[in-house]
N, C-alpha and C. Protein backbone atom coordinates (compact mmCIF):
# COMPACT_ATOMS: atom_id res chain seq x y z
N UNK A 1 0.81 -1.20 0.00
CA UNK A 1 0.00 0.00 0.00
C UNK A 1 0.86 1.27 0.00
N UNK A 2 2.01 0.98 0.68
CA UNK A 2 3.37 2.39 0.31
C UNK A 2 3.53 2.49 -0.58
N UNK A 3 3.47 1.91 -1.67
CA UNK A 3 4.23 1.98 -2.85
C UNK A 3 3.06 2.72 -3.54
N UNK A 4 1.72 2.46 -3.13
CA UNK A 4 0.70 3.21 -4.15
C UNK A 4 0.75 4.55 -3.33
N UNK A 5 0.60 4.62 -2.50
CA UNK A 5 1.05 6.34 -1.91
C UNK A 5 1.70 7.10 -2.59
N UNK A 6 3.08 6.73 -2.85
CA UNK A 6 3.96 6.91 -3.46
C UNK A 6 3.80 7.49 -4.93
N UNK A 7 2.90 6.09 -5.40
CA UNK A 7 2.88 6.37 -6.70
C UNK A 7 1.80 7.80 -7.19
N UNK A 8 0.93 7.50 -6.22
CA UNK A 8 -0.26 8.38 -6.34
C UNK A 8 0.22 9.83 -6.36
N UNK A 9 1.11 10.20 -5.29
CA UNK A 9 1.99 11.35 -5.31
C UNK A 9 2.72 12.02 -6.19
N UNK A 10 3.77 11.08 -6.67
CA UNK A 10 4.50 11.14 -7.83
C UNK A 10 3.13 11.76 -9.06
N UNK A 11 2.24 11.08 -9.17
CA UNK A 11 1.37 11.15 -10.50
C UNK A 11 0.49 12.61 -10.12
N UNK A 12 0.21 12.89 -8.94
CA UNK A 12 -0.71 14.12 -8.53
C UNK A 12 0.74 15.42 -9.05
N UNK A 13 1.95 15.35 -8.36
CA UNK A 13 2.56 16.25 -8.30
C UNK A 13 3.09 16.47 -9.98
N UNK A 14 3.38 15.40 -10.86
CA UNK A 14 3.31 15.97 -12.18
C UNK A 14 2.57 16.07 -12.95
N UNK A 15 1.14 15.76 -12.71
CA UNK A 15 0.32 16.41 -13.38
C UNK A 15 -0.14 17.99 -13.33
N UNK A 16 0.10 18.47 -12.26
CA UNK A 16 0.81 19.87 -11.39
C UNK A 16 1.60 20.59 -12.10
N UNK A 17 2.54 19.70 -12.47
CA UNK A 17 3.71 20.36 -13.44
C UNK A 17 3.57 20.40 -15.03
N UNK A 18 2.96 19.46 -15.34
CA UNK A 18 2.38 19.33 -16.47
C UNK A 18 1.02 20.77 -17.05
N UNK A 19 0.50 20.95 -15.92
CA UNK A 19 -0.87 21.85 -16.58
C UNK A 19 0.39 23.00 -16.25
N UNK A 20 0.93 23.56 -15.47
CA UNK A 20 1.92 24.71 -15.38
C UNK A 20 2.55 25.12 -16.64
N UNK A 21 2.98 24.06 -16.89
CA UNK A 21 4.38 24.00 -18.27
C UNK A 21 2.98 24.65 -19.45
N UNK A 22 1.85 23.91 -19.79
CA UNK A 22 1.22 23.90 -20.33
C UNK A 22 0.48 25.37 -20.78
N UNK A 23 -0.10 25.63 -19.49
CA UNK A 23 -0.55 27.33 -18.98
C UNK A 23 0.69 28.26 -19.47
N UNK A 24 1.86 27.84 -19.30
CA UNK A 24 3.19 28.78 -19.89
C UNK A 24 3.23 28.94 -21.64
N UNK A 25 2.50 27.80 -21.85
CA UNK A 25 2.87 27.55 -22.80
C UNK A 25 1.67 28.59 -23.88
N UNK A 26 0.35 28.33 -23.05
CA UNK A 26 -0.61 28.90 -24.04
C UNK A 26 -0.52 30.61 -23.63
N UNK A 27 -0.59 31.25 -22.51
CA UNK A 27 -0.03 32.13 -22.11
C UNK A 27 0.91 32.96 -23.14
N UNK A 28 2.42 32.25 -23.38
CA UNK A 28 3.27 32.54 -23.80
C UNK A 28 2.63 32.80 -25.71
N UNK A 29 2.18 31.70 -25.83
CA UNK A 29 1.72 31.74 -27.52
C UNK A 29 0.73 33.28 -27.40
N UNK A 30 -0.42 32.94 -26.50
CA UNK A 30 -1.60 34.41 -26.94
C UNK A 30 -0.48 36.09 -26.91
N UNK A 31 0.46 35.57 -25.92
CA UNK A 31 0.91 37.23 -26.08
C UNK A 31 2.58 37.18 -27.36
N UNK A 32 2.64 36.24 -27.86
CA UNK A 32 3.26 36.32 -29.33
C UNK A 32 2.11 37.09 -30.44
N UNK A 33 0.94 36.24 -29.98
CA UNK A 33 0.02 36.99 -31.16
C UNK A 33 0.13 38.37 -30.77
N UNK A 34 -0.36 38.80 -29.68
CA UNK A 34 -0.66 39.61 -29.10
C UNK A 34 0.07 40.94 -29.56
N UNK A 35 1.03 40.68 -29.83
CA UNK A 35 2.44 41.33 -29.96
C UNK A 35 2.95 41.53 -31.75
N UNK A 36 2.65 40.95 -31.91
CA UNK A 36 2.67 40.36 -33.43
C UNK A 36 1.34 41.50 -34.29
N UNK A 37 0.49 41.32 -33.96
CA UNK A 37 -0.94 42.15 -34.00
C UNK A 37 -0.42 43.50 -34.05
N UNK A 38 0.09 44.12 -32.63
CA UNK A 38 0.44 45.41 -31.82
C UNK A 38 1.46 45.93 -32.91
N UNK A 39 2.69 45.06 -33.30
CA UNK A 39 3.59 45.66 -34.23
C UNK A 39 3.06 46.07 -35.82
N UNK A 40 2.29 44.99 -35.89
CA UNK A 40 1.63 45.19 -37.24
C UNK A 40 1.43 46.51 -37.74
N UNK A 41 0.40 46.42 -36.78
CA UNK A 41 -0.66 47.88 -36.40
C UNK A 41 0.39 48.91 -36.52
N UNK A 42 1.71 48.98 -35.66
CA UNK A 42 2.11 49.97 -35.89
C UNK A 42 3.38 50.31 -36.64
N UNK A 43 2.95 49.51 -37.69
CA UNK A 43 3.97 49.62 -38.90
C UNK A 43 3.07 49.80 -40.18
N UNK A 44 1.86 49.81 -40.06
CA UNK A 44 0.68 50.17 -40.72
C UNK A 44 0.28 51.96 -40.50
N UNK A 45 0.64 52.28 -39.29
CA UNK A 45 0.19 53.63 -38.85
C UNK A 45 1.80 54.61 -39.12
N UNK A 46 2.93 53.51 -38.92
CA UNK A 46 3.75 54.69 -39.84
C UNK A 46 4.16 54.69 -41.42
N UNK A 47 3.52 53.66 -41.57
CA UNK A 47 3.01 54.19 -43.04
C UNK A 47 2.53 54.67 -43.78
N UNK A 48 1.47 55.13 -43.16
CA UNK A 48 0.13 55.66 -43.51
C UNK A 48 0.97 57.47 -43.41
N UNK A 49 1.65 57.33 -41.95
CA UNK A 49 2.14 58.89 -41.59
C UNK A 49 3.14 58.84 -42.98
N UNK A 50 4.06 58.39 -43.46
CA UNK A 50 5.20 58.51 -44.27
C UNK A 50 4.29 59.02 -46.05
């Protein structure tokens, strides 16, 4: 029955790490767009000025 403690632990604590990494991950992608969008925009608006 130690050994499933164990195991149960092990499996709770990286699934923990797993949605984290994950959340970094989608996080990290929306503000590439995010950013990507923002520059666009303002390489569109000094063009428009030029």
């Amino acid at each position: 029955m130690d050994g499933y403690k164990q195991s149960k632990t092990a499996r709770y604590t990286l699934s923990v790490v797993y949605l984290l990494v994950l959340a970094f991950l989608v996080v990290g992608t929306l503000l590439s767009e995010q950013n990507k969008l923002e520059a666009a925009s303002q390489q569109e608006k000094l063009s428009v000025i030029k």
